[in-house]
Protein backbone atom coordinates (compact mmCIF):
# COMPACT_ATOMS: atom_id res chain seq x y z
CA UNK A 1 0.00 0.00 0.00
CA UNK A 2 1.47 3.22 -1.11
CA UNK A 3 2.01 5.75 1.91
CA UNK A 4 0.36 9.40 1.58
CA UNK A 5 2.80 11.83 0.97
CA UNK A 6 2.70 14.55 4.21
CA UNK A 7 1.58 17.82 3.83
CA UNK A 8 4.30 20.42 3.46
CA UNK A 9 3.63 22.76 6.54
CA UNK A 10 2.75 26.37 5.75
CA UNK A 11 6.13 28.91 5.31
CA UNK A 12 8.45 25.93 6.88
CA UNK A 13 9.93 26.00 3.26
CA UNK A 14 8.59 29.42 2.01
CA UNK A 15 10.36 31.20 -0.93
CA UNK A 16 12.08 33.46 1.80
CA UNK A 17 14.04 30.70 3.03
CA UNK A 18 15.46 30.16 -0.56
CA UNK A 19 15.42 33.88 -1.99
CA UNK A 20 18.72 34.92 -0.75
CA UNK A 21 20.07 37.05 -3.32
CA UNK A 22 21.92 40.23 -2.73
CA UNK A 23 21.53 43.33 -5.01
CA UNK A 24 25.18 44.61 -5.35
CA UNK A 25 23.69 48.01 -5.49
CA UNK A 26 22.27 47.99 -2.48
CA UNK A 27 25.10 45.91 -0.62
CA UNK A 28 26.37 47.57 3.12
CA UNK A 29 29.41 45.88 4.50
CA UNK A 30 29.23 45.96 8.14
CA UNK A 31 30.75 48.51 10.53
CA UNK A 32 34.07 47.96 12.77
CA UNK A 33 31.27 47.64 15.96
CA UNK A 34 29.33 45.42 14.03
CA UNK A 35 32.34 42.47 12.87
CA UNK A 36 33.33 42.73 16.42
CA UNK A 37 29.92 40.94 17.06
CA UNK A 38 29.90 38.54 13.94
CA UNK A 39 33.28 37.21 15.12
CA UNK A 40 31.48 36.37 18.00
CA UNK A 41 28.48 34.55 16.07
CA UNK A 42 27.66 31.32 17.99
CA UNK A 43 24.82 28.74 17.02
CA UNK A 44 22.09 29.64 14.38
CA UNK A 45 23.64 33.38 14.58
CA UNK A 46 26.50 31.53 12.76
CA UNK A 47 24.56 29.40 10.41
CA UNK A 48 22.89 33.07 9.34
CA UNK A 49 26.28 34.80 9.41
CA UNK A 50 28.02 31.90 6.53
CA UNK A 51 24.61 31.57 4.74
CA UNK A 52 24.90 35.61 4.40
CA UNK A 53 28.76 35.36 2.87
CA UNK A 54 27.77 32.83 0.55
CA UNK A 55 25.23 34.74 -0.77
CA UNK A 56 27.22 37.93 -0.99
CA UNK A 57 30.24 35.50 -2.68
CA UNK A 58 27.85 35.18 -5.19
CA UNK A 59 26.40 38.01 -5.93
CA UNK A 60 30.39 39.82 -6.35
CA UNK A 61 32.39 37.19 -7.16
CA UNK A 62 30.46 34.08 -9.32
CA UNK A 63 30.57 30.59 -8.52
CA UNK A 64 33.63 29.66 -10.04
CA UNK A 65 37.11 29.48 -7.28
CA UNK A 66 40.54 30.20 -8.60
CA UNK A 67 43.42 28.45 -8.41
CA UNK A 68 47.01 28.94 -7.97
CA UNK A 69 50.15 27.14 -6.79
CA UNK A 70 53.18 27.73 -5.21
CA UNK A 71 56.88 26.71 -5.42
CA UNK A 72 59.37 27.21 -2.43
CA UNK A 73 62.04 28.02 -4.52
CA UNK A 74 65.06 29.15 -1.60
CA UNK A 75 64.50 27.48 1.66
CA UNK A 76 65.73 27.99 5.17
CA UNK A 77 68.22 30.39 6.52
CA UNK A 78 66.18 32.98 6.89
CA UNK A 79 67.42 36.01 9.21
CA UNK A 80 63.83 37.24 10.17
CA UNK A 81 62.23 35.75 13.81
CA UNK A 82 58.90 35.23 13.03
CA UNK A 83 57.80 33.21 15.59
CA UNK A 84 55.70 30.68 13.42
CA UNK A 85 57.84 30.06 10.62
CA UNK A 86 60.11 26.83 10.39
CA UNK A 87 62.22 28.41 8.11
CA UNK A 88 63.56 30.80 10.61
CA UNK A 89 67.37 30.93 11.41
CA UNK A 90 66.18 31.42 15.29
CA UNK A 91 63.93 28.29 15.13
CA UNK A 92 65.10 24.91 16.11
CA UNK A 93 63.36 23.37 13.30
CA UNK A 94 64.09 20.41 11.26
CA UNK A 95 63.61 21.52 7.25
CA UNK A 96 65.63 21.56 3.79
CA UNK A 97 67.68 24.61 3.21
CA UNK A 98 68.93 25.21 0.08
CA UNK A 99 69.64 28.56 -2.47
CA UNK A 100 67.36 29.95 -4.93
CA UNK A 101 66.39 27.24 -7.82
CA UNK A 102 67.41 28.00 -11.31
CA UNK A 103 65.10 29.24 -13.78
CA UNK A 104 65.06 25.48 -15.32
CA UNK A 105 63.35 24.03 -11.87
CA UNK A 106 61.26 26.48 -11.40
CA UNK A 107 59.57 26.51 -14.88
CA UNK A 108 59.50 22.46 -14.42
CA UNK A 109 57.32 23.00 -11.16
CA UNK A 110 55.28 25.61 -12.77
CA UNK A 111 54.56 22.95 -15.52
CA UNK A 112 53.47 20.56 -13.06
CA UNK A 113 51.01 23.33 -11.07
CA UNK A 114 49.71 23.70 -14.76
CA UNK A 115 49.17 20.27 -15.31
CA UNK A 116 46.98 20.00 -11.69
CA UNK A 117 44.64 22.51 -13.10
CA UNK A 118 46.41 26.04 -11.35
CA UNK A 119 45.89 29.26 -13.15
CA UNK A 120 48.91 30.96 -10.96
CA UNK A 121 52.01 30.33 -10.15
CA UNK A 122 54.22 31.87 -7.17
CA UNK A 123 57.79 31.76 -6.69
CA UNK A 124 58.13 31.98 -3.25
CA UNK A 125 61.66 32.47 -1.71
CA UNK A 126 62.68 32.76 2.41
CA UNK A 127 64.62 35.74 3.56
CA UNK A 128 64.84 39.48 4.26
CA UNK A 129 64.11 40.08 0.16
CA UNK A 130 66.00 39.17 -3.14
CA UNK A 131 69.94 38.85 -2.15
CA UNK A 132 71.47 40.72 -5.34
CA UNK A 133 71.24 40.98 -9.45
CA UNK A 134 71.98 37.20 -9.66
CA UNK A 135 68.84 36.29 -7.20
CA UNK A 136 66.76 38.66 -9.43
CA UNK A 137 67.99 37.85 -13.18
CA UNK A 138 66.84 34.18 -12.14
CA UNK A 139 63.48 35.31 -10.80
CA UNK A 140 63.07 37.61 -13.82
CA UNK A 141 63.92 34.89 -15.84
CA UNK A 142 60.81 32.08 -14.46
CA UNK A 143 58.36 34.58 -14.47
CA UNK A 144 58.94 35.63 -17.98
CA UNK A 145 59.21 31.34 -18.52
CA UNK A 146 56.03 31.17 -16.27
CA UNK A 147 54.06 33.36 -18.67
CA UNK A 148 54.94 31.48 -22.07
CA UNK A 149 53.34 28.57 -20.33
CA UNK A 150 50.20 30.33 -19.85
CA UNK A 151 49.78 30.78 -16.19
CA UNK A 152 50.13 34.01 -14.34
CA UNK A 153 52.99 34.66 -12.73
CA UNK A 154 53.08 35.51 -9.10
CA UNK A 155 56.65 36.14 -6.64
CA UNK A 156 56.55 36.31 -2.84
CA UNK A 157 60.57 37.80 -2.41
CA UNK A 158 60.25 39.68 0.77
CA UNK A 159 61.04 43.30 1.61
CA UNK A 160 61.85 44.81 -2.11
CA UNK A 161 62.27 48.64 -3.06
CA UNK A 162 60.62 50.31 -5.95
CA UNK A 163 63.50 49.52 -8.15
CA UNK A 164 63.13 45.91 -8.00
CA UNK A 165 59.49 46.11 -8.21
CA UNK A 166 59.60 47.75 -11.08
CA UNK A 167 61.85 45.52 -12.89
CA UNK A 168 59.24 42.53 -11.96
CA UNK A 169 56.65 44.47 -13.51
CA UNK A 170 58.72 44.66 -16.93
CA UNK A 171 58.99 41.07 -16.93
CA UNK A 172 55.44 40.38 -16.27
CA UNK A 173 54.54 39.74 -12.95
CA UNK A 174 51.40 39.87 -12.62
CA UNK A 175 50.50 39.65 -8.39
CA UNK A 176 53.16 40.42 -5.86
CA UNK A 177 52.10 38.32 -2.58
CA UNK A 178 53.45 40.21 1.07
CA UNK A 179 51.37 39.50 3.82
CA UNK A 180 50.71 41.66 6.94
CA UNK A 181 50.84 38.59 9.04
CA UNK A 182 48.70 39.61 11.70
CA UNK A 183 47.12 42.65 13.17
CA UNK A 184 49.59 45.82 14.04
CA UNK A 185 48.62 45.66 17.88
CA UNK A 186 49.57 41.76 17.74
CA UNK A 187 52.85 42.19 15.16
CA UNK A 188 55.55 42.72 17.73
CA UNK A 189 54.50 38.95 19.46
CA UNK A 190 55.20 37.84 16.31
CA UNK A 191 58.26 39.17 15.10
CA UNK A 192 60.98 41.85 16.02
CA UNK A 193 63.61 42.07 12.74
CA UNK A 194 61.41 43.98 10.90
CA UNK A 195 58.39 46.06 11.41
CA UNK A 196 54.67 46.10 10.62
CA UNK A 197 55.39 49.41 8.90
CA UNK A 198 58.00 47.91 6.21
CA UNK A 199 55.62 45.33 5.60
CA UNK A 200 53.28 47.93 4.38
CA UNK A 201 55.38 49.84 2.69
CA UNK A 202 56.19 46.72 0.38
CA UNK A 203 52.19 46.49 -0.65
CA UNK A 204 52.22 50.39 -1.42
CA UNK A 205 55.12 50.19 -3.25
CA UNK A 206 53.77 47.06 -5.31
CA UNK A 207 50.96 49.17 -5.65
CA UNK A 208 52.46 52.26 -7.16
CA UNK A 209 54.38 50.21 -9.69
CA UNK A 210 51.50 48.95 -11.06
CA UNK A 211 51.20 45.38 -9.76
CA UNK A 212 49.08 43.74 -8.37
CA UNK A 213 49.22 42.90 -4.99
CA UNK A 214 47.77 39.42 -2.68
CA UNK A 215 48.24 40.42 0.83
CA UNK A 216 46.82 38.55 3.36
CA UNK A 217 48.52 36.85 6.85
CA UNK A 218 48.14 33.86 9.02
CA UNK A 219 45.06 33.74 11.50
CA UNK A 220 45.67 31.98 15.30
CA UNK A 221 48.49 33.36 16.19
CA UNK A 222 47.68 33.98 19.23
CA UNK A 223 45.35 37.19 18.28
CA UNK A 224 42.00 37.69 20.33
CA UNK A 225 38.97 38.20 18.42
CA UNK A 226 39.08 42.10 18.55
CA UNK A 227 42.72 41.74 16.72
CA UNK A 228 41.44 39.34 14.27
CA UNK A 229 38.69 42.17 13.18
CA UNK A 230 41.76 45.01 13.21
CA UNK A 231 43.28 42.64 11.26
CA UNK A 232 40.45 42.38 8.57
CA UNK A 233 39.77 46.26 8.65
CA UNK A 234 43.46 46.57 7.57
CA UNK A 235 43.13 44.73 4.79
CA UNK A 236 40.76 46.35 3.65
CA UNK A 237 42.27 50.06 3.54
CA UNK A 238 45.00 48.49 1.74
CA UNK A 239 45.55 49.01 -2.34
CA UNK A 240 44.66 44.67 -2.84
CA UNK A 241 42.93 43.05 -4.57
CA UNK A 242 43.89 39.21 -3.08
CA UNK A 243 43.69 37.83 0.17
CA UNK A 244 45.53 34.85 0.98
CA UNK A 245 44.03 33.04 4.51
CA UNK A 246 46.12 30.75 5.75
CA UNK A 247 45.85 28.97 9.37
CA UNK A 248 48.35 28.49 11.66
CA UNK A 249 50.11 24.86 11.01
CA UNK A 250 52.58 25.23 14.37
CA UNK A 251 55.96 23.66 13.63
CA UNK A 252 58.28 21.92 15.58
CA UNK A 253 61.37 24.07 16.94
CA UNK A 254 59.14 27.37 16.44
CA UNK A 255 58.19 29.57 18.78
CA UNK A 256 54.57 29.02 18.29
CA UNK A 257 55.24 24.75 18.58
CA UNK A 258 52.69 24.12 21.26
CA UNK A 259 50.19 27.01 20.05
CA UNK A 260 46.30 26.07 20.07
CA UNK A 261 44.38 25.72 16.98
CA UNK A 262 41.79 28.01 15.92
CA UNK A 263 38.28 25.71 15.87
CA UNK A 264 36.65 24.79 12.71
CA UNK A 265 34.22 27.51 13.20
CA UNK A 266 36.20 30.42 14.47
CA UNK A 267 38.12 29.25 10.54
CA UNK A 268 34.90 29.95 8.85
CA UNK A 269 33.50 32.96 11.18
CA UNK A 270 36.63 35.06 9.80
CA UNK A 271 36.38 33.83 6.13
CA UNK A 272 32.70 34.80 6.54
CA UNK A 273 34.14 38.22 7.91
CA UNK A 274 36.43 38.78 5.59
CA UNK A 275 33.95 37.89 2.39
CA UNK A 276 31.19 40.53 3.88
CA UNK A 277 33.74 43.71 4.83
CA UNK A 278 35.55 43.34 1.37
CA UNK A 279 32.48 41.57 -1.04
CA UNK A 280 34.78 42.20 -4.74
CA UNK A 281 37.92 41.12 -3.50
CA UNK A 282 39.01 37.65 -3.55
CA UNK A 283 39.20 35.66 -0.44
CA UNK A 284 42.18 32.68 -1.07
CA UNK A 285 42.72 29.93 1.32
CA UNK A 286 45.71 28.23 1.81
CA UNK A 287 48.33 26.95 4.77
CA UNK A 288 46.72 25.12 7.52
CA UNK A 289 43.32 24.61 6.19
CA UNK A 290 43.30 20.62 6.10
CA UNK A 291 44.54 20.80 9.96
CA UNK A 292 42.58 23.76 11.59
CA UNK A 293 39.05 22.76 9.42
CA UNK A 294 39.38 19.27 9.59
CA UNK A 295 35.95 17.81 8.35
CA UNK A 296 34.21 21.29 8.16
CA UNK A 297 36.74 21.87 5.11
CA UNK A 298 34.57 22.22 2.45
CA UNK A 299 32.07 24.93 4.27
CA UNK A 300 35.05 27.67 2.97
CA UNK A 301 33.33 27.88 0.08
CA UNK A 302 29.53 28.21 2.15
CA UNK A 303 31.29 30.68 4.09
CA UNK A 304 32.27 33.09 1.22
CA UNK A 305 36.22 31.70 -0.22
CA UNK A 306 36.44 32.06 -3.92
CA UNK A 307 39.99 31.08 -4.20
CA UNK A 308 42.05 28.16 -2.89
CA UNK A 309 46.65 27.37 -3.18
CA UNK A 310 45.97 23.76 -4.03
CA UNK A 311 49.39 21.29 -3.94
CA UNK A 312 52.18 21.76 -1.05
CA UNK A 313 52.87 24.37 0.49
CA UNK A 314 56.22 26.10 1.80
CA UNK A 315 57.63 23.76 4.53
CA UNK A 316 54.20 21.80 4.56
CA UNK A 317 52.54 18.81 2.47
CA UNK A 318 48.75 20.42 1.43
CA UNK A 319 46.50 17.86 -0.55
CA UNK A 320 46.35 16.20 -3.48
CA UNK A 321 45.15 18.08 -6.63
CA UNK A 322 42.71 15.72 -7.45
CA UNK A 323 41.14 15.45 -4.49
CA UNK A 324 40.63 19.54 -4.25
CA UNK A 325 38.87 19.26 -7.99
CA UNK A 326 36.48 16.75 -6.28
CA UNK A 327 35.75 18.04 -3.55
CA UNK A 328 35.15 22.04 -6.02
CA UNK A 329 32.73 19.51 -8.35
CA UNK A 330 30.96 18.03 -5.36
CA UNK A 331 29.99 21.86 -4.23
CA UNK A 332 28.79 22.64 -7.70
CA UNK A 333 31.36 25.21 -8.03
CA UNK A 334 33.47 25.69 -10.86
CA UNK A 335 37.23 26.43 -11.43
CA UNK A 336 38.08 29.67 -13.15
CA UNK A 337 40.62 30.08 -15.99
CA UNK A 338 42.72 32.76 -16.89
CA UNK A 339 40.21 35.44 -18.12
CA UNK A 340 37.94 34.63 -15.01
């Protein structure tokens, strides 16, 4: 005997419930007093808070997630004390060091990235900045190698001055990455070799030069909540047009070893935060996203990310390719490509 189907109960799954679509037009990011109670969303507050940053994700930025890859092309040695990195002369840590990677190498990794489905590539080297003409001519020379393969070329290289900048730009750089790292009022916990101030002075003069700029930092390092909103509200005064996420990963020998991870949902409360104070720009997660989400990973996307580093990272294995693709398919979303 066939069963009666139930009756749907009045407004339980009313058009409202579905008709979530933002008018770009009309679009208010929230105030400074008003993040510092969304970082503080807890149950169904929460659930309203990620269902809001998807919707504004697509309303500004599509459904499709972009891609890039990274290559850490001079490891170790580093002369800088940031308290989280591995790579750190003043860590006790365990990891390869060697000097910058020819050209050669570094076009043969961006051929791989290529081949896993990335759309940019980022040479990524530890220390201060580029350590004379020999250091650049090589970098100069991938990223003009990095373009003829058809991705978009990308450099993280430190503290550099307008000079060198400029000379990037000429090759065809297309994105300079140099994080902020963490708020201001939280920087000097963090790292005492250089100051919040140069770091900014890096993205302005990036800026100026006429490239791009991904700028972005590393949240749970030890930041409250009220620093993690400073940190945001930075961002957004700045002249960028990327921002990377990443988690903290703590490494052995680092100063930050035996730091607490962030929980799932504090992860997606600030990716949330992040999407609604800066809707156009795009919101990139990488480092420490498999370890700090754990099986909440794939709410990123629900929670308003539109980008993703797929492959290893700098010190760090990250996932498999393949599995990334899936797991963008099983959302519905699609990846971009170059004129996305």
């Amino acid at each position: 005997m066939a069963m009666k189907p139930k009756k749907r109960i009045p407004g339980m799954f009313s058009d409202k419930i579905f008709n979530h679509k933002i008018d770009k037009n009309l679009y208010t990011a929230p105030t400074l007093e008003e993040a510092g109670r969304l970082i503080r969303a807890e149950g169904l507050d929460a659930q309203a808070l990620f269902l809001l940053a998807s919707a504004v994700r697509e309303a500004f930025r599509g459904n499709t997630v972009h891609l890039c890859a990274i290559l850490n092309a001079k490891s170790g040695r580093c002369s800088e004390d940031c308290a989280f990195c591995s790579q750190s002369a003043w860590a006790k840590s365990e990891v390869d060091c060697y000097p910058l990677m020819s050209s050669a190498e570094i076009l043969s990794a961006a051929r791989k990235a290529a081949d896993a489905g990335a759309m940019r590539f980022s040479i990524v080297t530890s220390g201060r900045g580029i350590s004379g003409e020999r250091e650049l001519e090589t970098v100069l020379e991938a990223v003009e190698g990095i373009h003829s393969l058809g991705l978009l070329p990308c450099a993280s290289l430190g503290m550099l001055d307008e000079w060198q900048i400029k000379r990037l730009a000429e090759a065809g750089l297309e994105r300079l990455h140099h994080n902020i790292e963490t708020a201001e009022s939280h920087y000097p916990a963090i790292c005492s070799t250089h100051s919040y101030a140069q770091r900014i002075e890096t993205v302005i003069a990036a800026h100026a030069a006429g490239v791009k700029v991904c700028c972005g930092g590393i949240f749970g390092l030890g930041e409250n909540l009220d620093q993690r909103v400073e940190m945001i509200y930075a961002l957004k005064e700045l002249p960028v047009d990327s921002i990377p996420v990443n988690f903290i990963n703590p490494r052995p020998g680092t100063r930050l070893a035996d730091i607490a991870l962030p929980s799932p949902l504090d992860c997606l409360k600030v990716v949330a935060l992040l999407r609604l104070v800066m809707p156009e720009r795009r919101i990139l997660i990488a480092g420490g996203r498999e370890n700090c989400l754990r099986d909440l990973h794939p709410l990123l996307f629900m929670a308003g990310a539109d980008g993703l580093m797929i492959g290893d990272y700098l010190t760090t294995a990250g996932r498999r390719p393949a599995d990334d693709l899936r797991m963008l398919a099983d959302l519905g979303l699609e990846v971009a490509g170059r004129n996305d």
